[in-house]
Protein backbone atom coordinates (compact mmCIF):
# COMPACT_ATOMS: atom_id res chain seq x y z
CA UNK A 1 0.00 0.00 0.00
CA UNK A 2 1.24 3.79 -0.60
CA UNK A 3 1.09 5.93 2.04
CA UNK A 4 -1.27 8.26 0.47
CA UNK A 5 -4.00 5.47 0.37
CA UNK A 6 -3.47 5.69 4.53
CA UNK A 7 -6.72 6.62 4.93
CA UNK A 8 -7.79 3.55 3.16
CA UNK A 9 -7.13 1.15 5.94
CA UNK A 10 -9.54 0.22 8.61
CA UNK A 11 -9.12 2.72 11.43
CA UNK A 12 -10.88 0.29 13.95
CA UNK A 13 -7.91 -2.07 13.68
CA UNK A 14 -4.19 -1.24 14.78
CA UNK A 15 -1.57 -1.96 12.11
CA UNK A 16 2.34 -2.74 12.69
CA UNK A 17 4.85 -1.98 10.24
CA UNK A 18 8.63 -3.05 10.22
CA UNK A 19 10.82 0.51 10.87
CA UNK A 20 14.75 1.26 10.71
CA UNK A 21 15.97 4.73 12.24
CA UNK A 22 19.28 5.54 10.46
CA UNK A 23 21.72 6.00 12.40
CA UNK A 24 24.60 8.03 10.40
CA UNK A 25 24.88 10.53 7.91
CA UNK A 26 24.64 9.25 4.64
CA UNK A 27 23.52 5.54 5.54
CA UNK A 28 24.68 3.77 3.25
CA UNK A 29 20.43 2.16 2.94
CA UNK A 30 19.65 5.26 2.17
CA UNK A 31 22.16 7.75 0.64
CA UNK A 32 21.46 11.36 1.36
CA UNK A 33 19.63 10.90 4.80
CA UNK A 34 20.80 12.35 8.45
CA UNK A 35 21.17 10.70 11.67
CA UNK A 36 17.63 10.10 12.77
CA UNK A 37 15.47 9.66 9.81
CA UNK A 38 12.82 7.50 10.24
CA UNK A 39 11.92 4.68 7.44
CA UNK A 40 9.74 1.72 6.71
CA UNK A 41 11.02 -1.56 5.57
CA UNK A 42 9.64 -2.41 2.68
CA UNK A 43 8.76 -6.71 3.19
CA UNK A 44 9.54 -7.31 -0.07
CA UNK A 45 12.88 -5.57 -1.06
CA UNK A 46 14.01 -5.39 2.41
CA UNK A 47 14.82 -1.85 2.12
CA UNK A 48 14.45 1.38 3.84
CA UNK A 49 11.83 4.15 2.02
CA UNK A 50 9.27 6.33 3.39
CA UNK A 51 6.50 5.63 0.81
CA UNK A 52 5.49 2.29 0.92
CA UNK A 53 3.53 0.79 3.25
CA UNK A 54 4.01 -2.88 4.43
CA UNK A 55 1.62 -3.40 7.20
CA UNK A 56 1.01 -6.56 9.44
CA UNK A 57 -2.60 -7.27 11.51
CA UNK A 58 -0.40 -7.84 15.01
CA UNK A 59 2.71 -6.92 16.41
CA UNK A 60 3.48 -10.85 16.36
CA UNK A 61 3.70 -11.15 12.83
CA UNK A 62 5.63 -8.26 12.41
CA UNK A 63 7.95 -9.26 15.07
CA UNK A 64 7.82 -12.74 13.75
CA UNK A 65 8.49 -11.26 10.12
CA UNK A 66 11.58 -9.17 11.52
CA UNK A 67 13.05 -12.36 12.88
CA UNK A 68 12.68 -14.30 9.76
CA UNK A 69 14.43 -11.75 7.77
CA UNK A 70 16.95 -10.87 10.34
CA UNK A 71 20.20 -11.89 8.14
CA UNK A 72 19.36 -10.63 5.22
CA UNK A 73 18.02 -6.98 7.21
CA UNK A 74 21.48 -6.33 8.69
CA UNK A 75 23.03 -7.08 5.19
CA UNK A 76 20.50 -4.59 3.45
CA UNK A 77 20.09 -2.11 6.47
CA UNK A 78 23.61 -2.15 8.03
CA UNK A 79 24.33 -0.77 11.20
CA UNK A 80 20.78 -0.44 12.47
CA UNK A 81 18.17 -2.06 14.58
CA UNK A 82 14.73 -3.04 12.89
CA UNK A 83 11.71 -2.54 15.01
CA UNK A 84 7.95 -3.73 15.06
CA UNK A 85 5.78 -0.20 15.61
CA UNK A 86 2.32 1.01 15.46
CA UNK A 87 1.74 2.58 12.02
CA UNK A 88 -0.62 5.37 13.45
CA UNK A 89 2.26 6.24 15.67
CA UNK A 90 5.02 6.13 13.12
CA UNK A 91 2.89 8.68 10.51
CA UNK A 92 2.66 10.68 13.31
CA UNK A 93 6.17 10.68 14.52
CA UNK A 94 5.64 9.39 17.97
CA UNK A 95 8.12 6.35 16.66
């Protein structure tokens, strides 16, 4: 899902999304960015973006997903720690 169809998901139901704070200047995921930024892991490319929107039904099977996919998230997302948040919270940068 893209972000701007956000306001196309339930808002009765809490969604989790897999998140990566960079944590250097010019991450080498994401070229360009400052200590800090926020991203989203995309599920399927296993990279860090701000745009798409890969969203779980419970923190379980996001936590579950990030576990999975741990090796090949510290080869794609070096150097930083991937977490299982609330989307609501993340878009409103409370994460």
């Amino acid at each position: 899902m893209h972000r701007a169809d956000v306001d196309l998901l339930d808002c009765n139901r809490t969604y989790w999304v897999p998140i990566v704070i960079a944590p250097c200047s010019d991450w080498a995921a994401a070229p360009g960015c400052h200590p800090g930024d926020r991203f989203l892991v995309d599920r399927h490319t296993l990279r860090a973006q701000r745009d798409e929107i890969s969203a779980f039904a419970t923190r379980l099977s996001c936590l579950s997903w990030i576990m999975r996919h741990r090796v090949e998230l510290n080869r794609a997302l070096p150097r930083a720690t991937v977490c299982a948040v609330r989307l609501d919270r993340w878009l409103l940068g409370l994460e």
